[in-house]
Protein backbone atom coordinates (compact mmCIF):
# COMPACT_ATOMS: atom_id res chain seq x y z
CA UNK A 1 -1.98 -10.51 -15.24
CA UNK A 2 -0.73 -9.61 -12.05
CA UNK A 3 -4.16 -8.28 -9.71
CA UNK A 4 -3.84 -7.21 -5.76
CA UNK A 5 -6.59 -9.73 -3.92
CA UNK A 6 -9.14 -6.80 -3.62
CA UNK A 7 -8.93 -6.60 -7.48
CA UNK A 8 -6.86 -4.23 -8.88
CA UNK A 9 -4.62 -4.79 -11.62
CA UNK A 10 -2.45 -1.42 -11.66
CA UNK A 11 -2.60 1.58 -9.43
CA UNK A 12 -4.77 4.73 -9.56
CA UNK A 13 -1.70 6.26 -11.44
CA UNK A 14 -0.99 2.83 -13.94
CA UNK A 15 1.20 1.49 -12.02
CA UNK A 16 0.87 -2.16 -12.33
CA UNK A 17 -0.12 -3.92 -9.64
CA UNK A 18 2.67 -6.76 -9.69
CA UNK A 19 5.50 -3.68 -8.98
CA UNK A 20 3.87 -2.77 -5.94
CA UNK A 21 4.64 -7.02 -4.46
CA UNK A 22 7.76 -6.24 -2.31
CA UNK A 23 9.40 -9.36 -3.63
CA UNK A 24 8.32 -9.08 -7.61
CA UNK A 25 11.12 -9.47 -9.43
CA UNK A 26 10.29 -8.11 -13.13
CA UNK A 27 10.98 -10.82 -16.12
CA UNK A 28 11.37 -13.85 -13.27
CA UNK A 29 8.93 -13.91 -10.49
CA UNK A 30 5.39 -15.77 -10.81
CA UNK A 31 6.39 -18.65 -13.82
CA UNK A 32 6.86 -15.74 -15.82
CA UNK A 33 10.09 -16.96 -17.69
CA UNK A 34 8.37 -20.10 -18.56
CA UNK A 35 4.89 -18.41 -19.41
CA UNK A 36 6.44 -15.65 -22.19
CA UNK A 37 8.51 -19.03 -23.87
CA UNK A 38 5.62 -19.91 -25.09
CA UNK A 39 4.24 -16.40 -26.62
CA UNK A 40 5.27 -14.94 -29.80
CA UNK A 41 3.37 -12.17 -29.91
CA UNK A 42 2.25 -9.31 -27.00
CA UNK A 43 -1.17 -7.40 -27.21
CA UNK A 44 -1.26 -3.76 -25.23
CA UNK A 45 -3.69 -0.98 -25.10
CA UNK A 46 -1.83 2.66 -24.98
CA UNK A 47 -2.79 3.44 -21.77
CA UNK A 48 -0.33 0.30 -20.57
CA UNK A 49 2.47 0.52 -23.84
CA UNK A 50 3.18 4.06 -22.71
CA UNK A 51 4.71 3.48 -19.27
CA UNK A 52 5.88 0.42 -20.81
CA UNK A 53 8.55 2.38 -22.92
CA UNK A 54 9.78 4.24 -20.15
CA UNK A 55 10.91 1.16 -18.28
CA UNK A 56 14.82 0.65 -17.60
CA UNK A 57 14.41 -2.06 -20.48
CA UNK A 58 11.90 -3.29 -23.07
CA UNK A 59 10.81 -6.72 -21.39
CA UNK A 60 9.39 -8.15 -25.04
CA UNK A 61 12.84 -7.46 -27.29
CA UNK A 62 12.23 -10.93 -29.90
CA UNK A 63 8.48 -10.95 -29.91
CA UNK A 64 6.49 -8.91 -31.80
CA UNK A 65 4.33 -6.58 -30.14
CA UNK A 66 0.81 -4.32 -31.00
CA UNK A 67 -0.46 -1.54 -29.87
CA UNK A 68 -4.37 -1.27 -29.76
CA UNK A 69 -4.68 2.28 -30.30
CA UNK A 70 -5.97 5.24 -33.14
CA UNK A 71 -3.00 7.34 -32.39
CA UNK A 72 0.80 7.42 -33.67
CA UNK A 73 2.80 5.59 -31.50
CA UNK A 74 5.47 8.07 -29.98
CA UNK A 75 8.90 8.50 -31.96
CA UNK A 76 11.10 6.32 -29.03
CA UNK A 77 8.91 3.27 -30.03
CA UNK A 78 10.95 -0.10 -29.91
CA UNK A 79 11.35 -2.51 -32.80
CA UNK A 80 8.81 -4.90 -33.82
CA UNK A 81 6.06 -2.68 -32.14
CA UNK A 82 3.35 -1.53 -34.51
CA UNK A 83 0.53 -0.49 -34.22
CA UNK A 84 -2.97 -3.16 -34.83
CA UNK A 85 -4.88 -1.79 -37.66
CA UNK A 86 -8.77 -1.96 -37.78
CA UNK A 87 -9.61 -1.82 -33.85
CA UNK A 88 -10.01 -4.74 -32.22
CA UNK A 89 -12.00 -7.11 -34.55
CA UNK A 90 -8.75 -5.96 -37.11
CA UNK A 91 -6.15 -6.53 -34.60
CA UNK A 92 -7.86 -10.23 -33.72
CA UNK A 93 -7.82 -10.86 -37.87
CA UNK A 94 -4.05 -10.25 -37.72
CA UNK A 95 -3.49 -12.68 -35.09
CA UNK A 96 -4.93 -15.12 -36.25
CA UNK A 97 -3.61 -15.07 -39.95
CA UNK A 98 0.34 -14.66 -38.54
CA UNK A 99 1.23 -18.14 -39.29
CA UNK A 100 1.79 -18.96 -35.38
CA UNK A 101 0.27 -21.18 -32.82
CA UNK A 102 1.69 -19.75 -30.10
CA UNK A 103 0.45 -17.78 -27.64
CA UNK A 104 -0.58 -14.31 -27.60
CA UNK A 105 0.24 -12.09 -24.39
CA UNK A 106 -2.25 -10.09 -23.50
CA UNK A 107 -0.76 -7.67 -21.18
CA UNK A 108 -3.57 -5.27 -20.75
CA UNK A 109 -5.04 -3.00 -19.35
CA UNK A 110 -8.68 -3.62 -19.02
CA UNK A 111 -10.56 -1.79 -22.27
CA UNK A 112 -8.28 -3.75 -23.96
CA UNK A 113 -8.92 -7.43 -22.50
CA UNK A 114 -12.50 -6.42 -22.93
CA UNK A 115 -12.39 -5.87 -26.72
CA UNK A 116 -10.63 -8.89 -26.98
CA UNK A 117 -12.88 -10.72 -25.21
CA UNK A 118 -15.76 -9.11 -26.80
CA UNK A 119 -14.42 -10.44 -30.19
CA UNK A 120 -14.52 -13.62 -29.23
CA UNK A 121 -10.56 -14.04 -29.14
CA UNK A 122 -10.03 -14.19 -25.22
CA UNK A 123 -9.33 -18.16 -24.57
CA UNK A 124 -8.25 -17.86 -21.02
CA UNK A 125 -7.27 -15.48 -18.12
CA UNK A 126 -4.26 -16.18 -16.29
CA UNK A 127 -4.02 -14.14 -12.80
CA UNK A 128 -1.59 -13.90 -10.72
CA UNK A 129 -3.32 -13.36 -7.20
CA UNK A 130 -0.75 -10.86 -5.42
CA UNK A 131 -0.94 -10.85 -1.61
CA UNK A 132 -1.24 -7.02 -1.37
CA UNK A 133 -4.26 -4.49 -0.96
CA UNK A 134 -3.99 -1.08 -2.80
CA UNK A 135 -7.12 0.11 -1.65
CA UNK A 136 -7.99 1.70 -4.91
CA UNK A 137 -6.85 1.38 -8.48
CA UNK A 138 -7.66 0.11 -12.28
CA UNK A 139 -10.13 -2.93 -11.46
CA UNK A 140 -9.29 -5.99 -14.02
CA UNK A 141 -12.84 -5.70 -15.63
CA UNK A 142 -14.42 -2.60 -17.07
CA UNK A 143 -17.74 -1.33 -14.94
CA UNK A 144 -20.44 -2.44 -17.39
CA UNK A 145 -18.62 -4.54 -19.98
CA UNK A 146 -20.35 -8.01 -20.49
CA UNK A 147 -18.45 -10.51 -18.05
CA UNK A 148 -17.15 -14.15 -19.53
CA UNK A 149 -18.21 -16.98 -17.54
CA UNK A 150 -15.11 -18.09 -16.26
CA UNK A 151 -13.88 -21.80 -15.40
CA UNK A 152 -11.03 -23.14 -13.37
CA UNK A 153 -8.38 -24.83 -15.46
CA UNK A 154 -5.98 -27.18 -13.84
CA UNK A 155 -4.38 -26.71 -9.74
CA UNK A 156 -3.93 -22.93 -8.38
CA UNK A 157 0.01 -22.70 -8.22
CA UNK A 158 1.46 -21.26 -4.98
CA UNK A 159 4.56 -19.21 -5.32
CA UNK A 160 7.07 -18.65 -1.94
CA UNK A 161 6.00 -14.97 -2.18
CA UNK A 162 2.03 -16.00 -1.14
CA UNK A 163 1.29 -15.33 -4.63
CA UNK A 164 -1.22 -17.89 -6.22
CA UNK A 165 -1.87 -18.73 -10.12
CA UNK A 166 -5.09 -19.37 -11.35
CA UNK A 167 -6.23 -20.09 -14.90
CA UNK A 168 -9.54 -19.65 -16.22
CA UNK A 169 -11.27 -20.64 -19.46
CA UNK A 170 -13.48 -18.11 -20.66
CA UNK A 171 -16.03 -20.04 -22.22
């Protein structure tokens, strides 16, 4: 998860945050080539899977992808996106009983990492700490959602953009 350093993981308009670095480079900057090789599966709310689909391509083609939502996904929906079925504590049942132990990519946005959390399914929190300020924006955390107590795993990792990596257990 990509987050400006005054905490903002996408725009005011849902923009995410990491297209706003001037030298992010979608599908290669921040580890992230080496980071989705070891996911099989992607996790999105609506709010982020809808400008997802308008993008110039579909960044998770060969993994298989939900959609945490109660409404139809739209007609121009790409393979292997469906839609998780039973809210949150359903969508968590799923990934556990897919046969996999890979990881799961949680791209977002923040209702959505909550619930996830909330079920007891959120191992860790990988942010990428972008050196920008938006100012304003969707904060990584919902206001009032019960906060994990986070630990530092391993070294930060510095990228040549000023960009740092940190990894948190949430436990």
């Amino acid at each position: 998860m990509g987050m400006s350093l005054d905490g903002y993981i996408a725009t005011s308009d849902g923009l995410p945050s990491l297209l706003q670095a001037p030298d992010f480079v979608p599908g290669k900057s921040h580890g992230y080539p080496e980071f989705i090789a070891g996911c099989d599966t992607v996790v999105m709310g609506r709010q982020t899977f809808l400008p997802a689909i308008s993008a110039l391509s579909w960044p998770w083609r060969d993994l298989q992808v939900f959609v945490l939502t109660s409404r139809p996904l739209p007609p121009e929906t790409p393979n292997r996106v469906v839609t998780a079925r039973g809210g949150p504590a359903g969508l968590v049942q799923q990934l556990r009983s897919r046969g996999s132990d890979a990881d799961v990519h949680l791209v977002g946005g923040p209702h959505t990492i909550q619930a996830i959390y909330a079920e007891g399914a959120l191992d860790r929190l990988e942010l990428v700490l972008l050196p920008i300020i938006l100012g304003d924006g969707i904060p990584l955390w919902p206001s009032g959602a019960a906060r994990p107590l986070l630990h530092l795993i391993g070294e930060p990792r510095m990228f040549p953009d000023g960009a740092v990596e940190l990894c948190y257990s949430t436990g």
